[in-house]
C-alpha atoms as a PDB file:
ATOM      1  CA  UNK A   1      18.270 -51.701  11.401  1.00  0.00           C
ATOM      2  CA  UNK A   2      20.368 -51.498   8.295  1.00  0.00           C
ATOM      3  CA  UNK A   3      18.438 -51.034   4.975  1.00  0.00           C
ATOM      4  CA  UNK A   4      19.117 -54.033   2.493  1.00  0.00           C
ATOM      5  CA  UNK A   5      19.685 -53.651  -0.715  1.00  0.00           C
ATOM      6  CA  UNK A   6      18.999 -56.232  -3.754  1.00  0.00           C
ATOM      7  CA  UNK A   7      22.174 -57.307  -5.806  1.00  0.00           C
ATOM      8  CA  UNK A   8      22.359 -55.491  -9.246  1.00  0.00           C
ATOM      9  CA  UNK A   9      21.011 -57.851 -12.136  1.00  0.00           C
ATOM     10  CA  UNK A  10      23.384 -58.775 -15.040  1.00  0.00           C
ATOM     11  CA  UNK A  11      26.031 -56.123 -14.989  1.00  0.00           C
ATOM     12  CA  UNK A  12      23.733 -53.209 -15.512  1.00  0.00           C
ATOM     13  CA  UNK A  13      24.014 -52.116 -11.841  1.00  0.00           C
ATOM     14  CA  UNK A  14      20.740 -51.547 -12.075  1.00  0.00           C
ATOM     15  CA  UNK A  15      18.521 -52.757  -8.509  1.00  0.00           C
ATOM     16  CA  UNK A  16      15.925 -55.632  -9.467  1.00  0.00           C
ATOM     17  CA  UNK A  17      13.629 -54.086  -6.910  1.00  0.00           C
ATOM     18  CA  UNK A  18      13.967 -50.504  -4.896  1.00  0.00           C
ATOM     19  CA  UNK A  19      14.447 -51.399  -0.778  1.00  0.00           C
ATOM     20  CA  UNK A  20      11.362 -51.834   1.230  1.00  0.00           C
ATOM     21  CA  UNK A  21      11.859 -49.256   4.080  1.00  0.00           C
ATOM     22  CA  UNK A  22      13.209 -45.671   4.039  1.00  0.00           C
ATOM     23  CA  UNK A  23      14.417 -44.281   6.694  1.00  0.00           C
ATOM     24  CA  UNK A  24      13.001 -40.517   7.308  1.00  0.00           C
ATOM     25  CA  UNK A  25      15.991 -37.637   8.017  1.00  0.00           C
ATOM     26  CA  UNK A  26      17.022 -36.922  11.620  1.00  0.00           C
ATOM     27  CA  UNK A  27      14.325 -34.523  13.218  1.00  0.00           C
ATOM     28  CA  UNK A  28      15.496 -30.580  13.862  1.00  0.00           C
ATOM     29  CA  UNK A  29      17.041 -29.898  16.822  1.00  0.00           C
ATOM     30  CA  UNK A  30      15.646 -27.186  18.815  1.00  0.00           C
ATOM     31  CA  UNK A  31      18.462 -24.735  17.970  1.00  0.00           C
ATOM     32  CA  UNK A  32      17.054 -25.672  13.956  1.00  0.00           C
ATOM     33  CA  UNK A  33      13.814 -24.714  15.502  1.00  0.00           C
ATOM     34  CA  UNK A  34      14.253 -21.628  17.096  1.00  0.00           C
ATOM     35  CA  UNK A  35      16.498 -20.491  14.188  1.00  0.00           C
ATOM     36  CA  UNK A  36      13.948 -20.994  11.629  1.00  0.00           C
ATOM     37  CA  UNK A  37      11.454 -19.440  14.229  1.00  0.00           C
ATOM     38  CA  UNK A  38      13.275 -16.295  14.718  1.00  0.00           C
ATOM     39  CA  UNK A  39      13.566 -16.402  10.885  1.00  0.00           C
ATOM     40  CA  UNK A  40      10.212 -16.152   9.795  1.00  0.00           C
ATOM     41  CA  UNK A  41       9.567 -13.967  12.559  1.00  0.00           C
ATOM     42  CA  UNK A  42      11.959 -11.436  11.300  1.00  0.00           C
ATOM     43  CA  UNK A  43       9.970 -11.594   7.733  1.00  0.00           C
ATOM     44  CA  UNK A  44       6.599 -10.872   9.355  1.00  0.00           C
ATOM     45  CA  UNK A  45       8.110  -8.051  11.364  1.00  0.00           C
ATOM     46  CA  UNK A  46       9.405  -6.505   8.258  1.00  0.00           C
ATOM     47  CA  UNK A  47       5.743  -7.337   6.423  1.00  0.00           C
ATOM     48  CA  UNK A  48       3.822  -6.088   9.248  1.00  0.00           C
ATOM     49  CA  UNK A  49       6.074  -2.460   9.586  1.00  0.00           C
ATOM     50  CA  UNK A  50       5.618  -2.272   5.199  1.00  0.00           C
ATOM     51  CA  UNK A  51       1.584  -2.585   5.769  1.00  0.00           C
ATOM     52  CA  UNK A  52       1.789  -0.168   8.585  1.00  0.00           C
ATOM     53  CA  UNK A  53       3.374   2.673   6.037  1.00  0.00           C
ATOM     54  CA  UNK A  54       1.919   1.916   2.981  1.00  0.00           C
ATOM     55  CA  UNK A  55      -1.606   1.544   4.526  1.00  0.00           C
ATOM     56  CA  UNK A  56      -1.840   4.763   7.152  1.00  0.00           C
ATOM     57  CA  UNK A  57      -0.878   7.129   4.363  1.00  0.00           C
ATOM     58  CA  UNK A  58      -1.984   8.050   0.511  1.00  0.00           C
ATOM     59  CA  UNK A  59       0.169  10.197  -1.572  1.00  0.00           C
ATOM     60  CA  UNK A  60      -0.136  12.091  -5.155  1.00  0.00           C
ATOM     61  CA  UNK A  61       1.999  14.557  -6.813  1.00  0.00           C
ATOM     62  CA  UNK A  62       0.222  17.686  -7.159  1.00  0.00           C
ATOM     63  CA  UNK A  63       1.070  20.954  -9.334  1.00  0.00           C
ATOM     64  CA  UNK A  64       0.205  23.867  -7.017  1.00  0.00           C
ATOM     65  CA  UNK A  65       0.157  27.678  -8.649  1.00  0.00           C
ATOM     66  CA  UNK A  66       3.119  29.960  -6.791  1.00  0.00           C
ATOM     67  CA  UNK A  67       2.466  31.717  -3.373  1.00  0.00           C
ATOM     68  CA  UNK A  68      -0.842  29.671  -2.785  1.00  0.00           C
ATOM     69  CA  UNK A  69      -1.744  27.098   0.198  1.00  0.00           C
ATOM     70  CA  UNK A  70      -3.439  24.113  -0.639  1.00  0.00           C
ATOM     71  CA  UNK A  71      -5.836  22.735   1.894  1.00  0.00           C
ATOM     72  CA  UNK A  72      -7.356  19.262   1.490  1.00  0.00           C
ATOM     73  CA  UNK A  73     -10.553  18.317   3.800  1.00  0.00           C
ATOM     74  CA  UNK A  74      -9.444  21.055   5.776  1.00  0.00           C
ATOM     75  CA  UNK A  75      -6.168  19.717   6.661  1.00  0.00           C
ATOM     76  CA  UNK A  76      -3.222  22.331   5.328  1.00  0.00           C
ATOM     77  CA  UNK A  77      -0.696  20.106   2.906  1.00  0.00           C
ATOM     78  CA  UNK A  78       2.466  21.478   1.297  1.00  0.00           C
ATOM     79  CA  UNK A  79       3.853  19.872  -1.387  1.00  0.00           C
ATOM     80  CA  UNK A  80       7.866  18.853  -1.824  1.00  0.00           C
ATOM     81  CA  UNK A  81      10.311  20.317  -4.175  1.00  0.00           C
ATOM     82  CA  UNK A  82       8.714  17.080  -6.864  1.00  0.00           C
ATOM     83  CA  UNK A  83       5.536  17.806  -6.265  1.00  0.00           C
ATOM     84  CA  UNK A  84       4.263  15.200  -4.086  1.00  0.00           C
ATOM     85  CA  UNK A  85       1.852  15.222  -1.523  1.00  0.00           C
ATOM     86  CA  UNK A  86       1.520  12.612   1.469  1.00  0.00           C
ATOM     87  CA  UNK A  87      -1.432  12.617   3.821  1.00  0.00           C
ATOM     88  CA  UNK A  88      -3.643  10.405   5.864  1.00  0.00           C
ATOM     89  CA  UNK A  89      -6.413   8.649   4.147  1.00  0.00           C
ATOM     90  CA  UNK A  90     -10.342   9.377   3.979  1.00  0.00           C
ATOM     91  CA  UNK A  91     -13.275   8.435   4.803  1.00  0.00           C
ATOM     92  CA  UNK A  92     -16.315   6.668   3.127  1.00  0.00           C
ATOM     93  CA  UNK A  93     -17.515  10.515   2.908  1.00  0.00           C
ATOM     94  CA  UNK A  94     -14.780  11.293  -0.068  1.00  0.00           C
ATOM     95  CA  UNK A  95     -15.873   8.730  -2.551  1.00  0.00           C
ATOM     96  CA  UNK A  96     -18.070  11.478  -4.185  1.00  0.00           C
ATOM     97  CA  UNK A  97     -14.821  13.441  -4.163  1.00  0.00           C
ATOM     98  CA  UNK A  98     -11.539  14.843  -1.756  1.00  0.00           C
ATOM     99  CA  UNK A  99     -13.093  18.904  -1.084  1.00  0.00           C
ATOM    100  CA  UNK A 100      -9.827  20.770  -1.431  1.00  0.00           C
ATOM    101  CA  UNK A 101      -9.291  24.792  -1.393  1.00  0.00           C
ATOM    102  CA  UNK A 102      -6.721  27.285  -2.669  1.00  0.00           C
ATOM    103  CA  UNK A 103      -6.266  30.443  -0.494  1.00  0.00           C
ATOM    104  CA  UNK A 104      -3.973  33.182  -1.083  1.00  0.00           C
ATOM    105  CA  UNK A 105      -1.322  34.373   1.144  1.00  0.00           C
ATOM    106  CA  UNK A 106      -3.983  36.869   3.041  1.00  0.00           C
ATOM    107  CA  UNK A 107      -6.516  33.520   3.745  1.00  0.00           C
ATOM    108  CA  UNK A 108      -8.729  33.971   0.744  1.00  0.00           C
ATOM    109  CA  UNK A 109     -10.484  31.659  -0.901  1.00  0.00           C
ATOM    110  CA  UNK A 110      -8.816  31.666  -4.671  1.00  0.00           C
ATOM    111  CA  UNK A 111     -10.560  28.181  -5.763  1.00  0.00           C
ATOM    112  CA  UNK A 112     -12.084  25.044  -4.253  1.00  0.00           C
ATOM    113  CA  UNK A 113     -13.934  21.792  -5.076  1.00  0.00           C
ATOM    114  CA  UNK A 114     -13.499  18.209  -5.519  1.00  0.00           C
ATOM    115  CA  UNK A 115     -10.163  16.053  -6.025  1.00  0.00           C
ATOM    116  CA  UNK A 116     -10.968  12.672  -7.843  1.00  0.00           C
ATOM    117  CA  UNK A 117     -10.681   9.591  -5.043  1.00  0.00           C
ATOM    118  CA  UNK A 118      -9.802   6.621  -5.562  1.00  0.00           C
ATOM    119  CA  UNK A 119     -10.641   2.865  -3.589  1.00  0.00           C
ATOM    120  CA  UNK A 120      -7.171   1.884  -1.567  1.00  0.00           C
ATOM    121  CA  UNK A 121      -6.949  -1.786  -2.437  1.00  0.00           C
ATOM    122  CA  UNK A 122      -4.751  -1.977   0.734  1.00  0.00           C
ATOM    123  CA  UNK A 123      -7.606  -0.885   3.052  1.00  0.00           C
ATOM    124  CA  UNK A 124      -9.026  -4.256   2.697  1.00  0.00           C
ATOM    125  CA  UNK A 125      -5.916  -6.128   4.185  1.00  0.00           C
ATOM    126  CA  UNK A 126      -6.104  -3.817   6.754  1.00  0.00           C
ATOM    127  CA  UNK A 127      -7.870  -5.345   9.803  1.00  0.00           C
ATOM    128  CA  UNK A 128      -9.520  -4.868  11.625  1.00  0.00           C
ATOM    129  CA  UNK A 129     -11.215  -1.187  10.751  1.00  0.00           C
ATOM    130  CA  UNK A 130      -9.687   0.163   7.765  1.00  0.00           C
ATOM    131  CA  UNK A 131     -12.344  -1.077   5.382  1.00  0.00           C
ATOM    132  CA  UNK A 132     -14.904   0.352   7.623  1.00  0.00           C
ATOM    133  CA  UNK A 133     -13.009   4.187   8.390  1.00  0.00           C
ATOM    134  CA  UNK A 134     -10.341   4.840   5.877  1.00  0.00           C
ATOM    135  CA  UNK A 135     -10.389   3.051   2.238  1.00  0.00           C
ATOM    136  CA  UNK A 136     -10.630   6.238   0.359  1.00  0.00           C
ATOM    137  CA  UNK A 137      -7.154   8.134  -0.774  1.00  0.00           C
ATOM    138  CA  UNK A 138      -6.284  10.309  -3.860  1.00  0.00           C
ATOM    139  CA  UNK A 139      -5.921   9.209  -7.163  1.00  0.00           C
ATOM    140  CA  UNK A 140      -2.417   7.904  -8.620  1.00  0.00           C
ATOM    141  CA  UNK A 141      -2.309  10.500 -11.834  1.00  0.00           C
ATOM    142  CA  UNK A 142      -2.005  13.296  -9.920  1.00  0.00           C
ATOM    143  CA  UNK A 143      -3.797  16.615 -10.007  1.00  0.00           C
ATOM    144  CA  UNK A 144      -2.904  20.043 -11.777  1.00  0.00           C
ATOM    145  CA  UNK A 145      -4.354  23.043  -9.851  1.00  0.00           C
ATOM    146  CA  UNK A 146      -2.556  25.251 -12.384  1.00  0.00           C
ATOM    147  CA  UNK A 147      -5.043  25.036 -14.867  1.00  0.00           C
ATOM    148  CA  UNK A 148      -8.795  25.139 -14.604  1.00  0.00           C
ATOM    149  CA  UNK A 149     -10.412  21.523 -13.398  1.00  0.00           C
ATOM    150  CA  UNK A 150     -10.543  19.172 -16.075  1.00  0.00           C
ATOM    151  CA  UNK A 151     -14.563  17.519 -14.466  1.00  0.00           C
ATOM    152  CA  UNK A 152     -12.819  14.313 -14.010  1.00  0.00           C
ATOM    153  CA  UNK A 153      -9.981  14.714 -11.578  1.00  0.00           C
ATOM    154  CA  UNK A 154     -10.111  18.041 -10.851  1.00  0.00           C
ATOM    155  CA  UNK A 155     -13.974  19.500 -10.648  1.00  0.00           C
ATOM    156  CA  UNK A 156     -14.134  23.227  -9.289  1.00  0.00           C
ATOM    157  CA  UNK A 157     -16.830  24.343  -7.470  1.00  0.00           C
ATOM    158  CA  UNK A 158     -19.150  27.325  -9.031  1.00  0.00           C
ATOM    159  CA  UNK A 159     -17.983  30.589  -8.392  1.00  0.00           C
ATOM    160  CA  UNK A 160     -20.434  32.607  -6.006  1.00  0.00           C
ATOM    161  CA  UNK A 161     -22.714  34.827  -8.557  1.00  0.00           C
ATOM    162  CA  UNK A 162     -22.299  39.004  -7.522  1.00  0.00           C
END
Protein backbone atom coordinates (compact mmCIF):
# COMPACT_ATOMS: atom_id res chain seq x y z
CA UNK A 1 0.00 0.00 0.00
CA UNK A 2 1.15 3.42 -1.02
CA UNK A 3 2.26 5.77 1.85
CA UNK A 4 0.04 9.04 1.96
CA UNK A 5 1.26 12.05 2.43
CA UNK A 6 -0.54 15.31 4.02
CA UNK A 7 -0.79 18.42 1.64
CA UNK A 8 1.83 21.16 2.54
CA UNK A 9 0.16 24.02 4.71
CA UNK A 10 0.20 27.64 3.36
CA UNK A 11 2.97 27.69 0.84
CA UNK A 12 5.71 26.71 3.21
CA UNK A 13 5.88 23.14 1.80
CA UNK A 14 6.20 22.23 4.98
CA UNK A 15 3.95 18.61 5.97
CA UNK A 16 1.19 19.47 8.72
CA UNK A 17 1.85 16.03 10.11
CA UNK A 18 4.83 13.34 9.18
CA UNK A 19 2.99 9.94 7.44
CA UNK A 20 1.80 7.29 9.74
CA UNK A 21 3.62 4.15 8.39
CA UNK A 22 7.21 3.64 7.14
CA UNK A 23 7.99 1.21 5.17
CA UNK A 24 11.35 -0.77 6.34
CA UNK A 25 14.21 -1.28 3.29
CA UNK A 26 14.09 -4.47 1.19
CA UNK A 27 15.78 -7.37 3.27
CA UNK A 28 19.52 -8.65 1.97
CA UNK A 29 19.58 -11.08 -0.41
CA UNK A 30 21.58 -14.04 0.30
CA UNK A 31 24.40 -13.07 -2.10
CA UNK A 32 24.37 -9.56 0.49
CA UNK A 33 24.63 -12.20 3.09
CA UNK A 34 27.25 -14.35 2.19
CA UNK A 35 29.26 -11.31 0.97
CA UNK A 36 29.19 -9.59 4.19
CA UNK A 37 29.83 -13.13 5.76
CA UNK A 38 32.90 -13.86 3.89
CA UNK A 39 33.77 -10.23 4.81
CA UNK A 40 33.99 -10.31 8.34
CA UNK A 41 35.36 -13.61 8.10
CA UNK A 42 38.32 -12.40 6.23
CA UNK A 43 38.88 -9.69 9.23
CA UNK A 44 38.88 -12.38 11.93
CA UNK A 45 41.24 -14.51 9.88
CA UNK A 46 43.61 -11.68 9.63
CA UNK A 47 42.95 -10.88 13.68
CA UNK A 48 43.28 -14.37 14.63
CA UNK A 49 46.89 -14.96 12.40
CA UNK A 50 48.13 -11.13 14.21
CA UNK A 51 47.33 -12.78 17.86
CA UNK A 52 48.98 -15.93 16.80
CA UNK A 53 52.49 -13.87 16.10
CA UNK A 54 52.40 -11.30 18.43
CA UNK A 55 51.35 -13.68 21.30
CA UNK A 56 53.78 -17.01 20.72
CA UNK A 57 56.84 -14.78 20.69
CA UNK A 58 58.59 -11.82 22.94
CA UNK A 59 61.37 -9.83 21.56
CA UNK A 60 64.06 -7.14 22.98
CA UNK A 61 67.03 -5.63 21.48
CA UNK A 62 69.98 -6.67 23.29
CA UNK A 63 73.75 -5.28 23.18
CA UNK A 64 75.91 -8.43 23.30
CA UNK A 65 79.99 -7.95 23.87
CA UNK A 66 81.99 -9.37 20.49
CA UNK A 67 82.77 -13.16 20.05
CA UNK A 68 80.37 -14.15 23.00
CA UNK A 69 77.06 -16.48 22.91
CA UNK A 70 74.25 -15.44 24.77
CA UNK A 71 72.08 -18.12 26.25
CA UNK A 72 68.70 -17.29 27.80
CA UNK A 73 66.93 -20.12 30.11
CA UNK A 74 69.18 -22.32 28.45
CA UNK A 75 67.95 -21.79 25.06
CA UNK A 76 71.06 -20.37 22.69
CA UNK A 77 69.74 -16.81 21.03
CA UNK A 78 71.73 -14.75 18.54
CA UNK A 79 70.97 -11.45 18.05
CA UNK A 80 70.45 -9.57 14.37
CA UNK A 81 72.66 -7.07 12.79
CA UNK A 82 70.06 -4.23 15.13
CA UNK A 83 70.34 -5.93 17.97
CA UNK A 84 67.17 -7.62 18.48
CA UNK A 85 66.35 -10.70 19.97
CA UNK A 86 63.06 -12.85 19.34
CA UNK A 87 62.22 -15.90 21.41
CA UNK A 88 59.39 -17.85 22.86
CA UNK A 89 57.88 -16.64 26.02
CA UNK A 90 58.28 -17.86 29.81
CA UNK A 91 56.91 -19.25 32.33
CA UNK A 92 55.36 -18.16 35.73
CA UNK A 93 59.02 -19.33 36.96
CA UNK A 94 60.75 -15.99 35.30
CA UNK A 95 58.80 -13.36 37.10
CA UNK A 96 61.67 -13.25 39.71
CA UNK A 97 63.84 -12.81 36.63
CA UNK A 98 64.88 -14.40 32.76
CA UNK A 99 68.49 -16.55 34.05
CA UNK A 100 70.66 -15.75 31.07
CA UNK A 101 74.58 -16.68 30.56
CA UNK A 102 77.52 -15.40 28.54
CA UNK A 103 80.07 -18.09 27.44
CA UNK A 104 83.06 -17.58 25.46
CA UNK A 105 83.88 -19.14 22.25
CA UNK A 106 85.59 -22.33 24.20
CA UNK A 107 81.96 -22.86 26.37
CA UNK A 108 82.95 -20.89 29.41
CA UNK A 109 80.98 -19.30 31.58
CA UNK A 110 82.07 -15.34 31.17
CA UNK A 111 78.83 -13.95 33.15
CA UNK A 112 75.29 -14.96 34.11
CA UNK A 113 72.20 -13.91 36.11
CA UNK A 114 68.89 -12.43 35.82
CA UNK A 115 67.22 -10.39 32.80
CA UNK A 116 64.35 -8.08 34.11
CA UNK A 117 60.70 -9.75 32.95
CA UNK A 118 58.04 -8.23 32.26
CA UNK A 119 53.86 -9.30 32.42
CA UNK A 120 52.71 -9.85 28.49
CA UNK A 121 49.40 -8.02 28.53
CA UNK A 122 48.62 -10.22 25.45
CA UNK A 123 48.85 -13.49 27.45
CA UNK A 124 45.56 -12.70 28.89
CA UNK A 125 43.66 -12.64 25.46
CA UNK A 126 45.23 -15.66 24.85
CA UNK A 127 42.85 -18.58 25.57
CA UNK A 128 42.71 -20.87 26.57
CA UNK A 129 46.33 -21.55 28.47
CA UNK A 130 48.51 -18.71 27.96
CA UNK A 131 47.67 -17.00 31.22
CA UNK A 132 48.27 -20.19 32.96
CA UNK A 133 51.95 -21.34 30.94
CA UNK A 134 53.43 -18.41 29.19
CA UNK A 135 52.61 -14.61 30.36
CA UNK A 136 56.13 -13.80 31.20
CA UNK A 137 58.54 -12.22 28.26
CA UNK A 138 61.48 -9.70 28.41
CA UNK A 139 61.27 -6.28 29.09
CA UNK A 140 60.68 -3.54 26.21
CA UNK A 141 63.99 -1.25 27.12
CA UNK A 142 66.24 -3.65 26.25
CA UNK A 143 69.31 -4.98 27.99
CA UNK A 144 73.13 -3.99 27.72
CA UNK A 145 75.42 -6.98 28.51
CA UNK A 146 78.34 -4.70 27.60
CA UNK A 147 78.53 -3.12 30.74
CA UNK A 148 78.24 -4.51 34.22
CA UNK A 149 74.31 -5.15 35.36
CA UNK A 150 72.70 -2.11 36.31
CA UNK A 151 70.36 -4.36 39.62
CA UNK A 152 67.30 -3.41 37.80
CA UNK A 153 67.33 -4.89 34.35
CA UNK A 154 70.35 -6.48 34.26
CA UNK A 155 71.37 -8.21 37.88
CA UNK A 156 74.61 -10.48 37.62
CA UNK A 157 75.00 -13.25 39.62
CA UNK A 158 78.07 -13.30 42.33
CA UNK A 159 81.16 -14.40 41.04
CA UNK A 160 82.30 -17.85 42.63
CA UNK A 161 84.87 -16.78 45.60
CA UNK A 162 88.68 -18.70 44.91
Amino acid sequence: MVERFNTPVLKTGEVSRPPWVRIPLCPPTLTDLKQKKWGNMKYLISAFALLLCVGCTTTANFKVPANETLIVTDRVVAPDSEGKVTTSPFFWSEAGGIPYRLSDSKGNVVRSGHLKSQFRVTSIFWPPFALIYWPMGFNKNGYDLTKTGDGYFVVDAPKPSK
